[in-house]
C-alpha atoms as a PDB file:
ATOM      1  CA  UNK A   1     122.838  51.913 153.605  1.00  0.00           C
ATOM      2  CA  UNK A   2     120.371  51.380 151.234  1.00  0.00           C
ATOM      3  CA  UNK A   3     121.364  54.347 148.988  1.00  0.00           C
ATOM      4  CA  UNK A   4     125.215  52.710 149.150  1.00  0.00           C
ATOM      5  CA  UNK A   5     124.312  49.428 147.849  1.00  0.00           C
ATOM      6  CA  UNK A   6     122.303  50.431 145.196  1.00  0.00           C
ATOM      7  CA  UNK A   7     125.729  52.474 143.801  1.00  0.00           C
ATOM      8  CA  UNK A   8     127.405  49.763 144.387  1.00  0.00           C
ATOM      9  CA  UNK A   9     124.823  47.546 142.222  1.00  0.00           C
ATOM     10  CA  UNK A  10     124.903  50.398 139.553  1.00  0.00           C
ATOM     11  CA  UNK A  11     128.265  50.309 139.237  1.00  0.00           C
ATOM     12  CA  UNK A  12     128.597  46.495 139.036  1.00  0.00           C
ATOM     13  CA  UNK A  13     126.411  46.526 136.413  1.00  0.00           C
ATOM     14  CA  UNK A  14     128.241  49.405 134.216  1.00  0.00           C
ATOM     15  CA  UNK A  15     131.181  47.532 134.546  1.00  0.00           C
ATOM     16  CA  UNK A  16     130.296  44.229 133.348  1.00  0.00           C
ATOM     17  CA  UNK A  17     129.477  45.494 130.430  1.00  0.00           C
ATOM     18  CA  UNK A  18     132.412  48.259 129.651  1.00  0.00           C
ATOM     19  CA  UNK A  19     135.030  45.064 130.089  1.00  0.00           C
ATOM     20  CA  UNK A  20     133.028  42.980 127.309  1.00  0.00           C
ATOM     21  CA  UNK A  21     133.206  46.046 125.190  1.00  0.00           C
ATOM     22  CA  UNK A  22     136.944  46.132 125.115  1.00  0.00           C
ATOM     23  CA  UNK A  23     137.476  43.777 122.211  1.00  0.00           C
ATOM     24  CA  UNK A  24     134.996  45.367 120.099  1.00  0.00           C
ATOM     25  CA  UNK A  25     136.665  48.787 120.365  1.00  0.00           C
ATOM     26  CA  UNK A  26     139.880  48.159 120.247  1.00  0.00           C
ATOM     27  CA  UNK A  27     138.793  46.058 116.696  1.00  0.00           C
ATOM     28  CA  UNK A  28     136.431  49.366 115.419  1.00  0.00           C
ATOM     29  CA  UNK A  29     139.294  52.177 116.353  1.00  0.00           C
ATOM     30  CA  UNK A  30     142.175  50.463 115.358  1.00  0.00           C
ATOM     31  CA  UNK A  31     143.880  49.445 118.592  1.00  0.00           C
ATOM     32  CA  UNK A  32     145.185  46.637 119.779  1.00  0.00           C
ATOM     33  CA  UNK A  33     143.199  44.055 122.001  1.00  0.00           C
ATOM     34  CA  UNK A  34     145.133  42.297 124.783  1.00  0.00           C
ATOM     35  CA  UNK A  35     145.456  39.145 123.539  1.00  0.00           C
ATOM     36  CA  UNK A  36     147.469  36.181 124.780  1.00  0.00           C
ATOM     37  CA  UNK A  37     151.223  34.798 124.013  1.00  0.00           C
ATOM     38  CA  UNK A  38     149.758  32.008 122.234  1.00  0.00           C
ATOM     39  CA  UNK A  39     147.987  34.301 119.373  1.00  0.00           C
ATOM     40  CA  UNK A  40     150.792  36.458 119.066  1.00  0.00           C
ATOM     41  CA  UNK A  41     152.177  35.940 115.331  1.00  0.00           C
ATOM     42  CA  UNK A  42     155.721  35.755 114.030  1.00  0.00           C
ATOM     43  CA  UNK A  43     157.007  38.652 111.837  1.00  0.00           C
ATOM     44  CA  UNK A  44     157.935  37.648 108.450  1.00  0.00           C
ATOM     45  CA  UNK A  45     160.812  37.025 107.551  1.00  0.00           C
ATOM     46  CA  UNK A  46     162.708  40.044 105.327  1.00  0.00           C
ATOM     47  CA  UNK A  47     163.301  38.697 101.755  1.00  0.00           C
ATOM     48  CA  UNK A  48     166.988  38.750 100.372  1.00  0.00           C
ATOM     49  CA  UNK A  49     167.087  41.189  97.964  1.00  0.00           C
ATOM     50  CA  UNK A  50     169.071  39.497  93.952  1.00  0.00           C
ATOM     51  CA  UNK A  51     172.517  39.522  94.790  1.00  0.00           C
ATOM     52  CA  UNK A  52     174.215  41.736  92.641  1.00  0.00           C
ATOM     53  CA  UNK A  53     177.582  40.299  90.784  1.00  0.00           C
ATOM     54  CA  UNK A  54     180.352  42.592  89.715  1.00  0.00           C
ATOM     55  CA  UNK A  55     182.785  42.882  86.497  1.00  0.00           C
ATOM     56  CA  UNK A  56     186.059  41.591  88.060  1.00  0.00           C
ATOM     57  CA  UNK A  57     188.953  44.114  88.112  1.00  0.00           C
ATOM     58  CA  UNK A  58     191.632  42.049  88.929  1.00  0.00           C
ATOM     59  CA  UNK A  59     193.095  38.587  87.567  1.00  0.00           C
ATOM     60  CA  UNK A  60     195.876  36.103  88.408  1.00  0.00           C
ATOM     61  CA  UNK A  61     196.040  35.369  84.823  1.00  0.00           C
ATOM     62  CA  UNK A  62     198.051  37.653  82.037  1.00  0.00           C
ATOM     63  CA  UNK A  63     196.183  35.407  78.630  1.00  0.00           C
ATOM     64  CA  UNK A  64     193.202  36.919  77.421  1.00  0.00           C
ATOM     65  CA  UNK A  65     192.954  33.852  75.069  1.00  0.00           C
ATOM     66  CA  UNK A  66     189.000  33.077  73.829  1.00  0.00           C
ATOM     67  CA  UNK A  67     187.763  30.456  71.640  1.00  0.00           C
ATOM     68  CA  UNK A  68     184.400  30.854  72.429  1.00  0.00           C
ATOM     69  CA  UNK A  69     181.529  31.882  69.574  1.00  0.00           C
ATOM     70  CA  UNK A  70     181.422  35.384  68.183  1.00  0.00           C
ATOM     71  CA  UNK A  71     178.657  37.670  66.837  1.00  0.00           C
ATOM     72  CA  UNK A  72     178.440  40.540  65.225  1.00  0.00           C
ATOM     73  CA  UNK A  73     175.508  43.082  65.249  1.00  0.00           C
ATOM     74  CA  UNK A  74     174.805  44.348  61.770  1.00  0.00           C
ATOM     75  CA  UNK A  75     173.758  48.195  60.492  1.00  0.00           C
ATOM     76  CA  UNK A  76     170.256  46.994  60.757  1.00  0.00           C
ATOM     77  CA  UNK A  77     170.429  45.588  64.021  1.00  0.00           C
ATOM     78  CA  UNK A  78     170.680  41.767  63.580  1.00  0.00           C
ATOM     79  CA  UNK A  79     173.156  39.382  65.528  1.00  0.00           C
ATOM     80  CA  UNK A  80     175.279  37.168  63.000  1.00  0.00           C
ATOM     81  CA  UNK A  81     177.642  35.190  63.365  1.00  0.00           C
ATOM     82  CA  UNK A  82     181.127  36.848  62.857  1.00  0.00           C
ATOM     83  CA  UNK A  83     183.435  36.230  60.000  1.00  0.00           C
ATOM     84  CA  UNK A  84     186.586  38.465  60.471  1.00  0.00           C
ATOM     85  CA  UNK A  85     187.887  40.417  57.719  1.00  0.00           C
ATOM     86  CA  UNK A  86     190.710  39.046  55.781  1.00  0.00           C
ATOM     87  CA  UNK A  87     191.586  43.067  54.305  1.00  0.00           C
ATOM     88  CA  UNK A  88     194.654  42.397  56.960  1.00  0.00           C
ATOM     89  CA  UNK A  89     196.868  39.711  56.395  1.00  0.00           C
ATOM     90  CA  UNK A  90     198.813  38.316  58.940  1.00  0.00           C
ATOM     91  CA  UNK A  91     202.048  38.860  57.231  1.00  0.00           C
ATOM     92  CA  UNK A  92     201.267  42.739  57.491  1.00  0.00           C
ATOM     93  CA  UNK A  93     200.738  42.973  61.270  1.00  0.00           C
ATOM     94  CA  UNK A  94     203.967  43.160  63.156  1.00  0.00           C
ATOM     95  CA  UNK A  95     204.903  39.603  65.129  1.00  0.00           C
ATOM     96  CA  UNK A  96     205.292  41.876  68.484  1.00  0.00           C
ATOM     97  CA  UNK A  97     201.238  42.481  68.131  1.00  0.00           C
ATOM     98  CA  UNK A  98     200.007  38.700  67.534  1.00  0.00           C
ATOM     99  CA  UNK A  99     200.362  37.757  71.193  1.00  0.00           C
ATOM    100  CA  UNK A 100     196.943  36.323  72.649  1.00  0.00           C
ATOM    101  CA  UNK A 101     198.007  37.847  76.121  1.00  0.00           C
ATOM    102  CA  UNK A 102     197.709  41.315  75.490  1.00  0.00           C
ATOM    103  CA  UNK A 103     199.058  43.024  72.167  1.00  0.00           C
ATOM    104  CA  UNK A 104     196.913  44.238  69.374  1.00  0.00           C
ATOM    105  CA  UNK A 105     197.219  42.301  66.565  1.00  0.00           C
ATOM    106  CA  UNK A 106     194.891  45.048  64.537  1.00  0.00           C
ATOM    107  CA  UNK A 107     195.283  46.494  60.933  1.00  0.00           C
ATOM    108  CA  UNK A 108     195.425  50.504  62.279  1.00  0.00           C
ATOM    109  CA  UNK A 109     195.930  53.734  60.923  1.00  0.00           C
ATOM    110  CA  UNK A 110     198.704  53.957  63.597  1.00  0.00           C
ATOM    111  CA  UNK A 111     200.224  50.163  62.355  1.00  0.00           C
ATOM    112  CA  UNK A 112     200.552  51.394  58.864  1.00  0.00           C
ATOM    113  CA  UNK A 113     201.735  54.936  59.751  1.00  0.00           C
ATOM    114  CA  UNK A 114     204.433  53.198  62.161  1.00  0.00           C
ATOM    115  CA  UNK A 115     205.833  51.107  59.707  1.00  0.00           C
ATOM    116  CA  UNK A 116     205.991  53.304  56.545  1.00  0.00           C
ATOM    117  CA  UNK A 117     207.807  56.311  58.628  1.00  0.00           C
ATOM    118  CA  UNK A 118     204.856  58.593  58.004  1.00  0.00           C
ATOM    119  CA  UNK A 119     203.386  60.523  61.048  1.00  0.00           C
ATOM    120  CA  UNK A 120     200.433  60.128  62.254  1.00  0.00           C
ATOM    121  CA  UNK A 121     197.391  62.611  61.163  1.00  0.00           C
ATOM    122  CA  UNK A 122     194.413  63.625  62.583  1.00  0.00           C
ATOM    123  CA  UNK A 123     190.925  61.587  61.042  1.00  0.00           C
ATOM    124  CA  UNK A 124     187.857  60.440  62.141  1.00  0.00           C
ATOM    125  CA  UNK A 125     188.390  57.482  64.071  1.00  0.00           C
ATOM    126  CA  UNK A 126     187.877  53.907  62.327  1.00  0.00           C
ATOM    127  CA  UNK A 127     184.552  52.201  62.677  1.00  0.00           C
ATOM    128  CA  UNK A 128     184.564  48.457  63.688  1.00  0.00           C
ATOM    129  CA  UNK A 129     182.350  45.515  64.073  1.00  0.00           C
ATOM    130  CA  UNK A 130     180.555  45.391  66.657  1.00  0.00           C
ATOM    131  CA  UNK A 131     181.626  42.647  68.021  1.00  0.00           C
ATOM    132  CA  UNK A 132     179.191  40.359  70.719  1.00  0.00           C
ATOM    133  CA  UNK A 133     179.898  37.302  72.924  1.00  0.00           C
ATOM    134  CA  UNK A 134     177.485  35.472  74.742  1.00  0.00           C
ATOM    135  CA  UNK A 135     177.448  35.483  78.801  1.00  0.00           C
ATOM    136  CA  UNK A 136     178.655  38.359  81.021  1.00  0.00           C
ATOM    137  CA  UNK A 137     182.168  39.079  80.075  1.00  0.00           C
ATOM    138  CA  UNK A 138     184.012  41.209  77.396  1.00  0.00           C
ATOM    139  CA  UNK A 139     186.497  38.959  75.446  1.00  0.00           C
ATOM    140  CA  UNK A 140     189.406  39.817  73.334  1.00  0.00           C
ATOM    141  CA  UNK A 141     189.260  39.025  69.810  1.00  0.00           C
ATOM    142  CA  UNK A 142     192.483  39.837  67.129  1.00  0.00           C
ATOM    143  CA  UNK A 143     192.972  43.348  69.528  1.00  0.00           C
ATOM    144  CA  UNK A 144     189.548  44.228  69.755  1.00  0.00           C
ATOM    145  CA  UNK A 145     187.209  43.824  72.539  1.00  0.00           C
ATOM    146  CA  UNK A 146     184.027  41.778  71.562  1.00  0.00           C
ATOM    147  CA  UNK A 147     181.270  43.235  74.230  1.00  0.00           C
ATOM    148  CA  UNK A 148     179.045  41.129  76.136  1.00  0.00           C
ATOM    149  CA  UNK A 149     175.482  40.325  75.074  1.00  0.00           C
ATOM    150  CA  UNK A 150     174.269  40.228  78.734  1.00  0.00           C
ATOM    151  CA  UNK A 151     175.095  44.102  79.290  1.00  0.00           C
ATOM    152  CA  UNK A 152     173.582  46.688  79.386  1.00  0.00           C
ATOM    153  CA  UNK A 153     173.065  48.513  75.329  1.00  0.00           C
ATOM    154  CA  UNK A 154     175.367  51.700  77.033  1.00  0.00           C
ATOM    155  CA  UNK A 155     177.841  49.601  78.226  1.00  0.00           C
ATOM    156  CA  UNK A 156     178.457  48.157  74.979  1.00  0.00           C
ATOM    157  CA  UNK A 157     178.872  51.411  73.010  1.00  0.00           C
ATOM    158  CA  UNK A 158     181.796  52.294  75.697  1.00  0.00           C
ATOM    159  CA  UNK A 159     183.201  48.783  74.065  1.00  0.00           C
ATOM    160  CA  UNK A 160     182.631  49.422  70.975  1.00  0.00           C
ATOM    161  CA  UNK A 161     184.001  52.997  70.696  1.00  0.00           C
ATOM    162  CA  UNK A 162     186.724  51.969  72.461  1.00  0.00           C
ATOM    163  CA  UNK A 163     187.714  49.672  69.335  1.00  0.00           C
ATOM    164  CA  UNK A 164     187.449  52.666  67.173  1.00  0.00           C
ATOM    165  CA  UNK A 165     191.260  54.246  68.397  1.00  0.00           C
ATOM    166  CA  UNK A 166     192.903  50.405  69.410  1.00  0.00           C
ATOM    167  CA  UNK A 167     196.374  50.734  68.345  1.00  0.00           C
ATOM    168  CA  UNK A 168     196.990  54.332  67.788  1.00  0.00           C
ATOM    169  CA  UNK A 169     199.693  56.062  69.200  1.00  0.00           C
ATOM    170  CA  UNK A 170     200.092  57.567  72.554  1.00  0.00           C
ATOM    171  CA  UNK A 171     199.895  61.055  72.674  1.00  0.00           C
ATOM    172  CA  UNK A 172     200.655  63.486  75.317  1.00  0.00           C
ATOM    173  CA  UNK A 173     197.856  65.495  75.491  1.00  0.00           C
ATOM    174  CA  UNK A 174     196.153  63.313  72.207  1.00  0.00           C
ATOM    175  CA  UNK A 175     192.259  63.818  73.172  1.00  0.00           C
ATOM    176  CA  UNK A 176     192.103  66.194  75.145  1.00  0.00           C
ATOM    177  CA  UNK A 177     191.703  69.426  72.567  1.00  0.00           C
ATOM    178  CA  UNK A 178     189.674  67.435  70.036  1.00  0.00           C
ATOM    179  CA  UNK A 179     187.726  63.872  70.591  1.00  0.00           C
ATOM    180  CA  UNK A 180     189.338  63.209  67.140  1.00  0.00           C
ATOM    181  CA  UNK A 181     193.014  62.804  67.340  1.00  0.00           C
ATOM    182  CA  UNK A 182     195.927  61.224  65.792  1.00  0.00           C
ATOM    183  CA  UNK A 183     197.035  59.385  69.332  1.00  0.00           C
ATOM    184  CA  UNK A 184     195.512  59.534  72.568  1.00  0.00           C
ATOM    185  CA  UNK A 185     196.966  59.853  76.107  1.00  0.00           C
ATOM    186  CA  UNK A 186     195.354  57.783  79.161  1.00  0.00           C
ATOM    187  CA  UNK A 187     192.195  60.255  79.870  1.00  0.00           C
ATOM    188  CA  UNK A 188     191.839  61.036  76.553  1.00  0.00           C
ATOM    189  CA  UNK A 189     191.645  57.122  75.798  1.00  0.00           C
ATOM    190  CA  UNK A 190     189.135  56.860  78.717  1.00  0.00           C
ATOM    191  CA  UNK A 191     187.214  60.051  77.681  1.00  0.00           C
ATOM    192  CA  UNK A 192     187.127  59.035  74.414  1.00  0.00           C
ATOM    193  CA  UNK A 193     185.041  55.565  75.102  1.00  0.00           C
ATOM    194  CA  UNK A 194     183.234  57.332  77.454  1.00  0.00           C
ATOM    195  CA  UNK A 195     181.565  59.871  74.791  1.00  0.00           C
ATOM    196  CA  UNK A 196     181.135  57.221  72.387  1.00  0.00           C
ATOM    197  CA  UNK A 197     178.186  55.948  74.862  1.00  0.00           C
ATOM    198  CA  UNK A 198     177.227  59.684  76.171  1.00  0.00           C
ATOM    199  CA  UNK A 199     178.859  59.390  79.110  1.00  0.00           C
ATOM    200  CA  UNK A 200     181.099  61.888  79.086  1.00  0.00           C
ATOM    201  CA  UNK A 201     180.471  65.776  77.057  1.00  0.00           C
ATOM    202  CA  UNK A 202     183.946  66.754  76.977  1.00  0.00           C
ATOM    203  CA  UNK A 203     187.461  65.335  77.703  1.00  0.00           C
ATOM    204  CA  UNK A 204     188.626  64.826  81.246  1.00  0.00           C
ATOM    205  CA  UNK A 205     192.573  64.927  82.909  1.00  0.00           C
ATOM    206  CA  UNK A 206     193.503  61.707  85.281  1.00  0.00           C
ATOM    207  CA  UNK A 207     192.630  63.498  88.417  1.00  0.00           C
ATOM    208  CA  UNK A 208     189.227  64.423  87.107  1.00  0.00           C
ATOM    209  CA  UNK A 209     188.237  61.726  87.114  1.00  0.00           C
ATOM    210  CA  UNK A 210     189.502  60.862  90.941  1.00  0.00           C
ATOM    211  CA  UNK A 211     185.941  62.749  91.681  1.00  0.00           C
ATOM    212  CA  UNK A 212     183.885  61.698  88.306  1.00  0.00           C
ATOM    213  CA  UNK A 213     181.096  59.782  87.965  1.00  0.00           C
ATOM    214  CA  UNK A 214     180.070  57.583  91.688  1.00  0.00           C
ATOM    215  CA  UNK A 215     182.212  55.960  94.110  1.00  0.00           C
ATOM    216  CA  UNK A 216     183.748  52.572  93.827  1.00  0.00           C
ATOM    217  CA  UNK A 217     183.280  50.038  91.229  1.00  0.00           C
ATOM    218  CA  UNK A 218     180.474  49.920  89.190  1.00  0.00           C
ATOM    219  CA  UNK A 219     178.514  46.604  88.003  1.00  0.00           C
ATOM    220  CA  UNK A 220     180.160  46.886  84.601  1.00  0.00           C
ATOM    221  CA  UNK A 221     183.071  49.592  84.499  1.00  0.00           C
ATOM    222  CA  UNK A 222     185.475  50.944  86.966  1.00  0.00           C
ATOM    223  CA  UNK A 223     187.432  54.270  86.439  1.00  0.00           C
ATOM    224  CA  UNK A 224     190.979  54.235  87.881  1.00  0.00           C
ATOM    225  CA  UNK A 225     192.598  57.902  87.933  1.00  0.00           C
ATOM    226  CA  UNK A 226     195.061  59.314  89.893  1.00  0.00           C
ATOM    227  CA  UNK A 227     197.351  62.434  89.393  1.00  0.00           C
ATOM    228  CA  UNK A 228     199.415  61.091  86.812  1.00  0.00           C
ATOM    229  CA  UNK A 229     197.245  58.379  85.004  1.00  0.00           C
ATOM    230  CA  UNK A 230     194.088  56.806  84.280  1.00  0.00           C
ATOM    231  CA  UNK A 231     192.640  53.911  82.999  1.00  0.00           C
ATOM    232  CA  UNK A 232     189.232  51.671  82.751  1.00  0.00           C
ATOM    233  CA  UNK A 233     188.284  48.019  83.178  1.00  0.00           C
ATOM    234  CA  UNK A 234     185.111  47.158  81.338  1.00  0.00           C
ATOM    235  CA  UNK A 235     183.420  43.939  82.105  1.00  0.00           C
ATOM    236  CA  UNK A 236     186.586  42.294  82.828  1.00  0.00           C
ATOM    237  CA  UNK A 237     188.739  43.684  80.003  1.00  0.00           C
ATOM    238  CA  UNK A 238     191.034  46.220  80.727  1.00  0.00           C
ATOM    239  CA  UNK A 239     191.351  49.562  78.265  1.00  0.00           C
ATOM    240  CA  UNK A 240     194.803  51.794  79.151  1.00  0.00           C
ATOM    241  CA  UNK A 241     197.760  53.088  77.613  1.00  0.00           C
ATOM    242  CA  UNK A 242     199.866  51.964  79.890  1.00  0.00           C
ATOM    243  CA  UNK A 243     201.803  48.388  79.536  1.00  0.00           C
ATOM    244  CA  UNK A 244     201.557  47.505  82.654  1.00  0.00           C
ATOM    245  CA  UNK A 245     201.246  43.985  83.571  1.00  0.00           C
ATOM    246  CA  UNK A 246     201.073  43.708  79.643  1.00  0.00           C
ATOM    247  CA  UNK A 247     203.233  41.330  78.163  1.00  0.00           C
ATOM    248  CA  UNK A 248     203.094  42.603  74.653  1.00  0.00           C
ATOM    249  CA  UNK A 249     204.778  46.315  76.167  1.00  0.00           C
ATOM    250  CA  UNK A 250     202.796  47.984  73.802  1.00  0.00           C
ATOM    251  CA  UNK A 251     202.069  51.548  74.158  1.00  0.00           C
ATOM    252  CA  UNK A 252     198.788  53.897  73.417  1.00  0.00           C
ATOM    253  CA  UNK A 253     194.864  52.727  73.495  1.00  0.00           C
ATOM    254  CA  UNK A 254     194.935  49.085  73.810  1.00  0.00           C
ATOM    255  CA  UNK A 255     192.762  46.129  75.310  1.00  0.00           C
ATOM    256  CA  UNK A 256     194.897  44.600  78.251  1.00  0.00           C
ATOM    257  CA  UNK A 257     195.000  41.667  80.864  1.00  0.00           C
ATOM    258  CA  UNK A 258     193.260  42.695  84.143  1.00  0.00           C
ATOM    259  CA  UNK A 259     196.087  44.091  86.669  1.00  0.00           C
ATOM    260  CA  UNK A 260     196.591  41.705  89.902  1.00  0.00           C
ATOM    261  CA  UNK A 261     195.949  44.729  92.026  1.00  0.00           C
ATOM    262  CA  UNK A 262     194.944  48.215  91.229  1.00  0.00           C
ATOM    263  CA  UNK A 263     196.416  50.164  94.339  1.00  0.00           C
ATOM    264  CA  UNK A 264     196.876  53.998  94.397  1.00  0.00           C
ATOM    265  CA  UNK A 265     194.103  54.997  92.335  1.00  0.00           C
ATOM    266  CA  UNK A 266     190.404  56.504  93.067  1.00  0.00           C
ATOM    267  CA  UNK A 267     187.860  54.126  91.911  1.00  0.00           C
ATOM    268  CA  UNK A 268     185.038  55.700  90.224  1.00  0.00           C
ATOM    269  CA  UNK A 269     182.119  54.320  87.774  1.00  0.00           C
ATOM    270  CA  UNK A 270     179.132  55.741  86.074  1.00  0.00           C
ATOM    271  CA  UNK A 271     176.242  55.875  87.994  1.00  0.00           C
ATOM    272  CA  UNK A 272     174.312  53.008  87.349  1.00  0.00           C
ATOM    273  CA  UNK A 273     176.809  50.870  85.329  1.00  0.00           C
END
């Protein structure tokens, strides 16, 4: 009897002290102490990540009117204000190309080759300003597309090369042998601006470009290709060959009105843009 109740007094007395232990290791070994619903604490809450707002690629409106301020960016890198060349007179543009909703009213090598008879030649393509708007939207100004000063330095050069063939003829094929070309087809168009920002090393066909680049719209520019055609919308202007839901039903490389739907096409941009 004696020998049982001193166990049981050992034991008692390793117990109390094991139990007021518990806290203290679970703190020094990492683990978790039983604590009580009261001390439990709420997990925080995720935070939203910036929402991310992209180029629009369709419109309800054909006018690509603008009489907002324009910039240029000079040879030496400076943003002035623009003051459009008067080397073209209106008299010398055709009245089919003055329309604000559409048509390129531009001076071109293809405008003067049209007119006199001549056909086209092969040359380097024709530098242009370097046009700039403020805010987050291309705008067209006199045919050209001024870029906007909110994107990204790449996605301006697309713009900007772009200008370079506006109003040339279309070409079957034009493009596709040579970057420089008299006229341009629909891929070649979109190759063409492509390479002017390194996006593109060589020329690509309409359905290449069903599997280019990464899937779905991009933040700035969306590539539309299909078997037959292709065409690009670039922070909300649209650059294609095709007159569709044009007004001015002008052909070859020309800044039109966003489509009101783009079905039938793979959607493809470049990744990051």
């Amino acid at each position: 009897m004696r020998v049982r109740t001193l166990c049981g007094a050992v034991v008692s007395s390793l117990i109390v002290p094991a139990l007021a232990a518990a806290p203290a290791l679970g703190v020094a070994t990492g683990g978790a102490a039983a604590e009580g619903p009261a001390s439990k604490t709420a997990p925080a809450a995720a935070t939203p990540g910036p929402t991310i707002h992209l180029s629009p690629v369709t419109a309800r409106s054909r006018s690509l009117a603008y009489k907002g301020p324009i910039y240029e960016k000079t040879a030496s890198g400076q943003v002035v204000p623009y003051v459009p060349s008067s080397s073209v007179s209106p008299s010398s543009v055709p009245a089919s190309l003055t329309s604000a909703t559409g048509g390129s009213p531009v001076g071109t090598a293809s405008t003067v080759n049209t007119t006199s008879g001549a056909a086209p030649s092969a040359s380097a393509p024709t530098p242009q300003p370097e046009l700039l708007v403020p805010g987050s939207l291309a705008r067209y100004v006199g045919g050209y597309a001024a870029a906007p000063m909110n994107a990204p330095a790449t996605v301006q050069q697309v713009i900007w090369a772009a200008n370079e063939i506006i109003g040339l003829p279309y070409i079957y094929g034009g493009g596709h042998g040579s970057f420089i070309s008299p006229g341009y087809d629909c891929s070649g168009t979109v190759s063409f601006a492509l390479h002017g920002a390194n996006l593109l090393p060589t020329p690509m066909d309409s359905s290449e470009f069903m599997s280019w680049g990464s899937h779905g719209a991009g933040r700035w520019i969306a590539v539309f290709g299909n078997e037959g055609h292709a065409y690009m919308d670039i922070a909300g202007l649209r650059l294609d060959t095709s007159a569709a839901d044009d007004p001015s039903n002008q052909q070859g490389p020309r800044w039109r009105p966003l489509r009101p739907g783009n079905p039938g096409y793979a959607v493809r941009h470049p990744l990051g843009l």
